[in-house]
Structures are given as structure tokens and as C-alpha cells.
C-alpha atoms as a PDB file:
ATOM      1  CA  UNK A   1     188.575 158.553 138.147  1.00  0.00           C
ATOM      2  CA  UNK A   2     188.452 158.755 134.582  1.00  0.00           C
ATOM      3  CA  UNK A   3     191.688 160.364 132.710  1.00  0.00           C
ATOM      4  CA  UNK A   4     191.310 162.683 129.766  1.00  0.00           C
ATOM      5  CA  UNK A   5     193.447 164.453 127.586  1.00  0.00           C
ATOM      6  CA  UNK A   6     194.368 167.657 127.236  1.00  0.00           C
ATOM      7  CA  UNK A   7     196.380 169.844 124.966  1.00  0.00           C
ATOM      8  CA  UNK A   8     198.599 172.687 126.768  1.00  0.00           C
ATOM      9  CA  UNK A   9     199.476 175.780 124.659  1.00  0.00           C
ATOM     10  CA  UNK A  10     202.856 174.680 123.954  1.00  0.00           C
ATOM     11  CA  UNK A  11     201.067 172.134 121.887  1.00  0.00           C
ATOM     12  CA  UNK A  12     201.892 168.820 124.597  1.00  0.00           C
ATOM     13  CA  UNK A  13     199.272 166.417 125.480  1.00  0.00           C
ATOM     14  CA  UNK A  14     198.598 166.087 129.336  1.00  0.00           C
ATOM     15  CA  UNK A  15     196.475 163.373 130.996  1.00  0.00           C
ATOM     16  CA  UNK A  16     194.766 164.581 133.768  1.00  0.00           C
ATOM     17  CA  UNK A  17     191.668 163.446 136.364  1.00  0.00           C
ATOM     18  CA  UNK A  18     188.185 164.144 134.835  1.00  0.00           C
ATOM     19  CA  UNK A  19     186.072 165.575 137.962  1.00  0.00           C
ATOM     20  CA  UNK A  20     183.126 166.083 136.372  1.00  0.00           C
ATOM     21  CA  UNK A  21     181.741 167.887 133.275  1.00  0.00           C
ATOM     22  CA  UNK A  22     179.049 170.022 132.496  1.00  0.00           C
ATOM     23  CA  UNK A  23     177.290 172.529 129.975  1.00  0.00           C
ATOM     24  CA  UNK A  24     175.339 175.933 130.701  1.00  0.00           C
ATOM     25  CA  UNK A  25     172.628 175.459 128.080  1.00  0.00           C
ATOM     26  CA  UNK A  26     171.792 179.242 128.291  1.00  0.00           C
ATOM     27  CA  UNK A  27     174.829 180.482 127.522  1.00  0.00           C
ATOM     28  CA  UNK A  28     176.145 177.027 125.288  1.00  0.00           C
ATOM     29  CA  UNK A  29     179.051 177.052 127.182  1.00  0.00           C
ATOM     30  CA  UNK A  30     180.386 173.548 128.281  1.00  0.00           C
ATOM     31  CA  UNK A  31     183.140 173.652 131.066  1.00  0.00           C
ATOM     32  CA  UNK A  32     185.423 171.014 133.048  1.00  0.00           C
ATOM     33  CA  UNK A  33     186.311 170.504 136.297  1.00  0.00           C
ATOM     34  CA  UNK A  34     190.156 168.491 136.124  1.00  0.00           C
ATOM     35  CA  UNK A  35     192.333 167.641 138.928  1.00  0.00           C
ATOM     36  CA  UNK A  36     196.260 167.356 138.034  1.00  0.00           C
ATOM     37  CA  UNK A  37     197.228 165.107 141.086  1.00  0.00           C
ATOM     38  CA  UNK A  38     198.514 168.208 142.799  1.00  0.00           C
ATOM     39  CA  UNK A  39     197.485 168.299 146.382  1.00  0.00           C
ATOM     40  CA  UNK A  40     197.540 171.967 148.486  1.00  0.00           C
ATOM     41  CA  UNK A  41     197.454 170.650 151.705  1.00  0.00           C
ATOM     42  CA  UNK A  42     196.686 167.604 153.752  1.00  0.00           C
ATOM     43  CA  UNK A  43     193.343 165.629 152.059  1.00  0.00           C
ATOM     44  CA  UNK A  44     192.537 168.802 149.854  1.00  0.00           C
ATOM     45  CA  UNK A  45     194.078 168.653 145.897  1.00  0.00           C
ATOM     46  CA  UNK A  46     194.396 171.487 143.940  1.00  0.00           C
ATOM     47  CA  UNK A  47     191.378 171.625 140.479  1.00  0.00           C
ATOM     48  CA  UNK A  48     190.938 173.247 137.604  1.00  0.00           C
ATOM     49  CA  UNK A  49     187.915 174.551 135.955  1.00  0.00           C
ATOM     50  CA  UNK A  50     187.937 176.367 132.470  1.00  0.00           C
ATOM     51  CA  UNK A  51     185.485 176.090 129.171  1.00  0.00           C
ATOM     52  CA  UNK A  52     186.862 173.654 126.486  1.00  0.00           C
ATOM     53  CA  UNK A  53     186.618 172.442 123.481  1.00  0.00           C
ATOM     54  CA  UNK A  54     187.405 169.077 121.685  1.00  0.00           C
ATOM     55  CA  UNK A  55     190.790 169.856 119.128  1.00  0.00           C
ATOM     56  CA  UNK A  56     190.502 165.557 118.029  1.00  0.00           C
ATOM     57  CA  UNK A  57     188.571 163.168 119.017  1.00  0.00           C
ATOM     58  CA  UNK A  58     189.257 162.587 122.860  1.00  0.00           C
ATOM     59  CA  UNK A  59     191.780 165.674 123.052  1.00  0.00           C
ATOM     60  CA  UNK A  60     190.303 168.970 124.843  1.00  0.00           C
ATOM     61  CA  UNK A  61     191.382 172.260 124.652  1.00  0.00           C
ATOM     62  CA  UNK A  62     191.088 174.401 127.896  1.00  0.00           C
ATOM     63  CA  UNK A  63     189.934 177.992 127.023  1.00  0.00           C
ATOM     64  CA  UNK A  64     190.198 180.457 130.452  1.00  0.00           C
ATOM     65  CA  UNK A  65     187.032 181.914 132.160  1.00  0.00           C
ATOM     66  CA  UNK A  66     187.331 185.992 131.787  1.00  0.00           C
ATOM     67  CA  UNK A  67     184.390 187.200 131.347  1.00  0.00           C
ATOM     68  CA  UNK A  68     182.433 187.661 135.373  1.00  0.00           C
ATOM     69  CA  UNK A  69     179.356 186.696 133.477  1.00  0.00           C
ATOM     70  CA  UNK A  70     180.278 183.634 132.994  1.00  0.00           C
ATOM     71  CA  UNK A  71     182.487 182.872 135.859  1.00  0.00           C
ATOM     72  CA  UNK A  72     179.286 183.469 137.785  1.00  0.00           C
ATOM     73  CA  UNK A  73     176.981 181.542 136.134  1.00  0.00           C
ATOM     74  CA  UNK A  74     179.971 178.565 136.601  1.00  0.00           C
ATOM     75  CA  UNK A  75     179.947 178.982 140.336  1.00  0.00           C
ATOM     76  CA  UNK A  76     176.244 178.766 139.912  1.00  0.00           C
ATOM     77  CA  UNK A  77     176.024 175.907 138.254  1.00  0.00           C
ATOM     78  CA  UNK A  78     179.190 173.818 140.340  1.00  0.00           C
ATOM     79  CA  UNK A  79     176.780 174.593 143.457  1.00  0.00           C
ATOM     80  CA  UNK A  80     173.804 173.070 142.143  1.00  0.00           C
ATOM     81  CA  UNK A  81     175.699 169.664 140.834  1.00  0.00           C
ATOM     82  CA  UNK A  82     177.453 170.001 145.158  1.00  0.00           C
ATOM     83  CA  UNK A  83     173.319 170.350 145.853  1.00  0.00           C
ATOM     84  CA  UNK A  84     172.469 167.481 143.633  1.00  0.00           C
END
């Protein structure tokens, strides 16, 4: 799995698991889905999906999903890439 890296609010740099990325064109959002290594119970690990935004060159910053708008049209769009 490919590693990325992110910056946390206390200004650290975290590498984490890159699950997949993709963008809602209609609302030209792009969002990440990021696993940590953390795992919540036997075969399933814990992820992560926010919006981000590139601070540097190959450094992302996460920004959290608030509106339901949006979180909706993410759920949306996570079932069509599980659809293919």
C-alpha cells in the first residue's frame, strides 16, 4: 500500500496507508480514504476519510467532513468505487 504524508494540527508529519483517493467533481471536493495501521477487531482495521488539501508538495492536510451534504455525497461516491 502506498504511504503518504500527512500533517496533524500540532504541526507533525504522520505517514500513513493511502486507501484510495478520489474527487466529487460537482462539488470540487477531493477526499481520502487513510488507514493508520490501527486494527478494531480481528481482520477489520480502523480508516479514515476526510477532504484534504496538499500544504507542500507530497504533504496533505486533512480538513473534517461537517457539512451532511457532503458527508452524503462521500458515502455516495465510496459505494460506487465498492460497485466498481
Amino acid at each position: 500500500m502506498k504511504k503518504i504524508s500527512i500533517k496533524n494540527l500540532d504541526g507533525t508529519i504522520e505517514q500513513v496507508d493511502l486507501v484510495n483517493a478520489f474527487r466529487i467533481e460537482d462539488i470540487n471536493k477531493r477526499f481520502v480514504i487513510l488507514s493508520k495501521g490501527e486494527i478494531v477487531s480481528e481482520g477489520m482495521s480502523k480508516i479514515y476519510i476526510s477532504e484534504f488539501t496538499e500544504e507542500t508538495p507530497g504533504v496533505y492536510s486533512l480538513i473534517g467532513i461537517t457539512d451532511d451534504m457532503v458527508w452524503n455525497r462521500v458515502k455516495q461516491a465510496m459505494k460506487e468505487i465498492v460497485e466498481g
